[in-house]
N, C-alpha and C. Protein backbone atom coordinates (compact mmCIF):
# COMPACT_ATOMS: atom_id res chain seq x y z
N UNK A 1 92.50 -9.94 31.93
CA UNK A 1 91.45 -9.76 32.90
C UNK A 1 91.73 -8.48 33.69
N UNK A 2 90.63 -7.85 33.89
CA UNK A 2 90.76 -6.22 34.71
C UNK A 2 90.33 -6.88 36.26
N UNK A 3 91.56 -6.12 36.54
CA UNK A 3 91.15 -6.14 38.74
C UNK A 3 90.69 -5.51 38.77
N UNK A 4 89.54 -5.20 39.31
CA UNK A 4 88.43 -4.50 40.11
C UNK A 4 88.69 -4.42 41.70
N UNK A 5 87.95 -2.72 42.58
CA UNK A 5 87.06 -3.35 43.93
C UNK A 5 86.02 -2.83 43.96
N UNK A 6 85.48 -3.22 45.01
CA UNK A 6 84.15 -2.49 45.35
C UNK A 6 84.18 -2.34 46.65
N UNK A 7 83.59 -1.47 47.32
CA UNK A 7 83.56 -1.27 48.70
C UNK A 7 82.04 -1.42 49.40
N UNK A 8 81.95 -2.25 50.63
CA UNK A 8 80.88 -2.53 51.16
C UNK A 8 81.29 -1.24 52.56
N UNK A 9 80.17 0.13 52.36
CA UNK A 9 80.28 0.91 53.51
C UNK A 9 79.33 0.80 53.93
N UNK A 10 79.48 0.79 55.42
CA UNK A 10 78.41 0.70 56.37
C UNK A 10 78.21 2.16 57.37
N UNK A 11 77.43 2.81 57.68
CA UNK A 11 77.42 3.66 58.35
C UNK A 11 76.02 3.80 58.77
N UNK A 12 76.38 4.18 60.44
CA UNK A 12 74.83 3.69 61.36
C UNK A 12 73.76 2.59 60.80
N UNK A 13 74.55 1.55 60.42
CA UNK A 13 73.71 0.56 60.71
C UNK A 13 73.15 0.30 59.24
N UNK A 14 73.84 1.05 57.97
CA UNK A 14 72.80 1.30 56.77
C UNK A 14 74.46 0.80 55.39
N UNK A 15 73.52 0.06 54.91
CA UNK A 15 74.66 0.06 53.23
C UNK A 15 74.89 0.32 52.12
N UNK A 16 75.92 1.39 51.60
CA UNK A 16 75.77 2.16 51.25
C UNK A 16 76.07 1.68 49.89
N UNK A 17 74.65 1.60 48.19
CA UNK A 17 74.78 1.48 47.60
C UNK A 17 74.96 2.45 46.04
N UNK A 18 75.24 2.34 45.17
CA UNK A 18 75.10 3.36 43.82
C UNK A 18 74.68 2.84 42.99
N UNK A 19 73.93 3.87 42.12
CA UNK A 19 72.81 3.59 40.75
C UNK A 19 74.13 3.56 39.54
N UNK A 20 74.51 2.80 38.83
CA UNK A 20 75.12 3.38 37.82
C UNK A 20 74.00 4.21 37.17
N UNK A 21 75.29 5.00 35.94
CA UNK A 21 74.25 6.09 35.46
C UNK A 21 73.99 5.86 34.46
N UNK A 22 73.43 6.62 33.87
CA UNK A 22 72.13 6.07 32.33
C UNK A 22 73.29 5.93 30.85
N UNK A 23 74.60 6.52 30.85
CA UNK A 23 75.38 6.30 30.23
C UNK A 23 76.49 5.56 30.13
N UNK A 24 76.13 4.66 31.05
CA UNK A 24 77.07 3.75 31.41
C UNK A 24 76.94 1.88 31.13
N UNK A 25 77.68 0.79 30.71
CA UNK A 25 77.42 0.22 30.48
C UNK A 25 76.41 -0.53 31.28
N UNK A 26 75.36 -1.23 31.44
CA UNK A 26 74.43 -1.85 32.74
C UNK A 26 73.77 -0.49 33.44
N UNK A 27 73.27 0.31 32.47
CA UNK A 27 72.81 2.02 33.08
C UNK A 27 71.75 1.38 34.19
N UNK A 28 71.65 1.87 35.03
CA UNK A 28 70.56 1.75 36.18
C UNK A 28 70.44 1.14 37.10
N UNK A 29 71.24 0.28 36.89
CA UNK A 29 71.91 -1.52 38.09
C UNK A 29 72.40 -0.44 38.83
N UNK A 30 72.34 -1.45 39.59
CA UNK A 30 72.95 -1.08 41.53
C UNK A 30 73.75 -1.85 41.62
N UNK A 31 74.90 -1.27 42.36
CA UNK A 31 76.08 -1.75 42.51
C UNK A 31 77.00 -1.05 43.76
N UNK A 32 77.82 -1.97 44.48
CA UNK A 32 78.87 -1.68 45.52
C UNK A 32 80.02 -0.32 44.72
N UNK A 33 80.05 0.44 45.31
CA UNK A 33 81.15 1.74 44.36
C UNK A 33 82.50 0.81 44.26
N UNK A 34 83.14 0.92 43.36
CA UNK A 34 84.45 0.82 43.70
C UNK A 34 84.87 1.32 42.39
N UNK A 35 85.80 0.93 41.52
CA UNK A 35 86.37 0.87 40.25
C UNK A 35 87.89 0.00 39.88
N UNK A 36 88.19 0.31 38.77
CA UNK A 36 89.43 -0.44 38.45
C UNK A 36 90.44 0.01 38.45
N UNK A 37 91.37 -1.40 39.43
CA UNK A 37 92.90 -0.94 40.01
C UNK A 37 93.63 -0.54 38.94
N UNK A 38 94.67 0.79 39.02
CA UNK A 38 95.39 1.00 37.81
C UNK A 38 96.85 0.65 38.46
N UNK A 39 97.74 0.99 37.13
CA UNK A 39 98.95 -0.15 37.53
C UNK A 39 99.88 0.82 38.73
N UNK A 40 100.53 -0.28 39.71
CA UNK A 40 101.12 0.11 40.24
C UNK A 40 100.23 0.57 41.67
N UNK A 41 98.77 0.08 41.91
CA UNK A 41 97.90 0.29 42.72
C UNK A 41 97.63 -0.35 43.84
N UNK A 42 97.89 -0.41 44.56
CA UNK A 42 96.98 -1.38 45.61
C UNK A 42 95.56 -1.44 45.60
N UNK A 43 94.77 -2.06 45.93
CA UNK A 43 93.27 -2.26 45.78
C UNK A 43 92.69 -1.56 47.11
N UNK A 44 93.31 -1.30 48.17
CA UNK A 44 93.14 -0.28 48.83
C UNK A 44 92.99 0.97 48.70
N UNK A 45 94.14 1.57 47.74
CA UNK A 45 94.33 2.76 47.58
C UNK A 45 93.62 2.98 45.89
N UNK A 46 93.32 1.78 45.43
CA UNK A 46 92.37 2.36 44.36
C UNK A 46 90.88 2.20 45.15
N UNK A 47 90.51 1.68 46.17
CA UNK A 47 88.83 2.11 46.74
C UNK A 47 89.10 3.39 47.34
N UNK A 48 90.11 4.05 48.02
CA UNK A 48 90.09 5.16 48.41
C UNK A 48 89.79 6.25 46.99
N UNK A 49 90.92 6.14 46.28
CA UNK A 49 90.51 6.88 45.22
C UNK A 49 89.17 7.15 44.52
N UNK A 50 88.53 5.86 44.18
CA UNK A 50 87.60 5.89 43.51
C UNK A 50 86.51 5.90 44.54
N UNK A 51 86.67 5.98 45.80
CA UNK A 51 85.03 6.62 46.64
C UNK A 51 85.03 8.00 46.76
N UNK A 52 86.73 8.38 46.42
CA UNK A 52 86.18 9.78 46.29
C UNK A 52 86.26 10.28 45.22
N UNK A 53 86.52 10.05 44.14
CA UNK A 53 86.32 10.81 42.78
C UNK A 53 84.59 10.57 42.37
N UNK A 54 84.29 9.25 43.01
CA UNK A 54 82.47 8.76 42.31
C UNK A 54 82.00 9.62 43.53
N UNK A 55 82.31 9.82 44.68
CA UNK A 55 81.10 10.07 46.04
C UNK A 55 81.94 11.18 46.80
N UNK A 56 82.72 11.51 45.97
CA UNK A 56 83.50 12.92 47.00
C UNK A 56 83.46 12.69 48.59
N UNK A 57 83.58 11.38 49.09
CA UNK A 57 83.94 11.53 50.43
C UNK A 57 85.26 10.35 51.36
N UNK A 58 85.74 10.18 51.72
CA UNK A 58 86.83 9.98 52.36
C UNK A 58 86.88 9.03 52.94
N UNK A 59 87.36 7.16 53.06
CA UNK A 59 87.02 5.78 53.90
C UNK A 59 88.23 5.76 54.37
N UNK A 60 88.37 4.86 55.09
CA UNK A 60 89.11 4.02 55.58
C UNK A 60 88.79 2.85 55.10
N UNK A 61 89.54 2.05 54.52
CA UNK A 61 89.85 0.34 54.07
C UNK A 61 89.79 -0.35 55.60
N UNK A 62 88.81 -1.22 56.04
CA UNK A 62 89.26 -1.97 56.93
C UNK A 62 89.34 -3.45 56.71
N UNK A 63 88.55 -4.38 56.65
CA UNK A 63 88.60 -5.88 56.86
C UNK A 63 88.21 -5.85 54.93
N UNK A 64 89.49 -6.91 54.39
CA UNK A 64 89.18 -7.80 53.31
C UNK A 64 87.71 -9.07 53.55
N UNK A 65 86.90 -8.66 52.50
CA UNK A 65 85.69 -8.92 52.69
C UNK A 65 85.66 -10.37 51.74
N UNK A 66 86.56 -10.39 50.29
CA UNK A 66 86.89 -11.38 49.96
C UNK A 66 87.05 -11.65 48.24
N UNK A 67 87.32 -12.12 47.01
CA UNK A 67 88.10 -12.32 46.06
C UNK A 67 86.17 -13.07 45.01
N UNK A 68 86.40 -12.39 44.03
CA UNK A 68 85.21 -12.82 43.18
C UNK A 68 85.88 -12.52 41.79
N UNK A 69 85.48 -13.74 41.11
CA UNK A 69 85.82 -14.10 39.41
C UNK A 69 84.47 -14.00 38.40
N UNK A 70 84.83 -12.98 38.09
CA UNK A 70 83.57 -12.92 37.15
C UNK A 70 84.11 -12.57 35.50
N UNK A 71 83.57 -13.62 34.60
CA UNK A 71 83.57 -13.20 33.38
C UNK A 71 82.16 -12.83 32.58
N UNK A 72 81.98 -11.73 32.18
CA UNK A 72 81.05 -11.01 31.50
C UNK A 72 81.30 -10.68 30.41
N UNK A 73 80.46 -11.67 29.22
CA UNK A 73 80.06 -11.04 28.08
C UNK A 73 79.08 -9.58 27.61
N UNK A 74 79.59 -8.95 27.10
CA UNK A 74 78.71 -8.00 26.88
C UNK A 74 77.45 -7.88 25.39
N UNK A 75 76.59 -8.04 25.50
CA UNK A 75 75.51 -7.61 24.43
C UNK A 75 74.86 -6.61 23.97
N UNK A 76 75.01 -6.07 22.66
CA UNK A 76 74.48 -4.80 22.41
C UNK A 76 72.88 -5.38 21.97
């Protein structure tokens, strides 16, 4: 099973979501940014990473929001 995060940002009052892109598996869904923890990661420091490699801009991690199990089959 792959660890994942995603990050719920809020700024003035607004939440900040992303389109995956048209080459990507689920192209066009909307989704919380985050990506997958690599080894040796904290899940902190992989949402830092990955808000800024997807959104080139810079968070702070504050409050654990909470733990989700999802298994997904995929269909071509």
């Amino acid at each position: 099973m792959k660890e994942v995060t995603a990050a719920i940002i809020i700024n003035d009052g607004k939440v900040l979501i992303a389109q995956r892109a048209e080459n990507q598996k689920l192209a066009g869904k909307w989704e919380f940014p985050g990506g997958k923890i690599e080894s040796g990661e904290t899940p902190e420091e992989c949402l830092i990473r990955e808000i800024n490699e997807e959104l080139g801009i810079n968070i702070e991690v504050n409050d654990f929001f909470g733990k989700v199990y999802i298994n997904m089959i995929w269909k071509k």
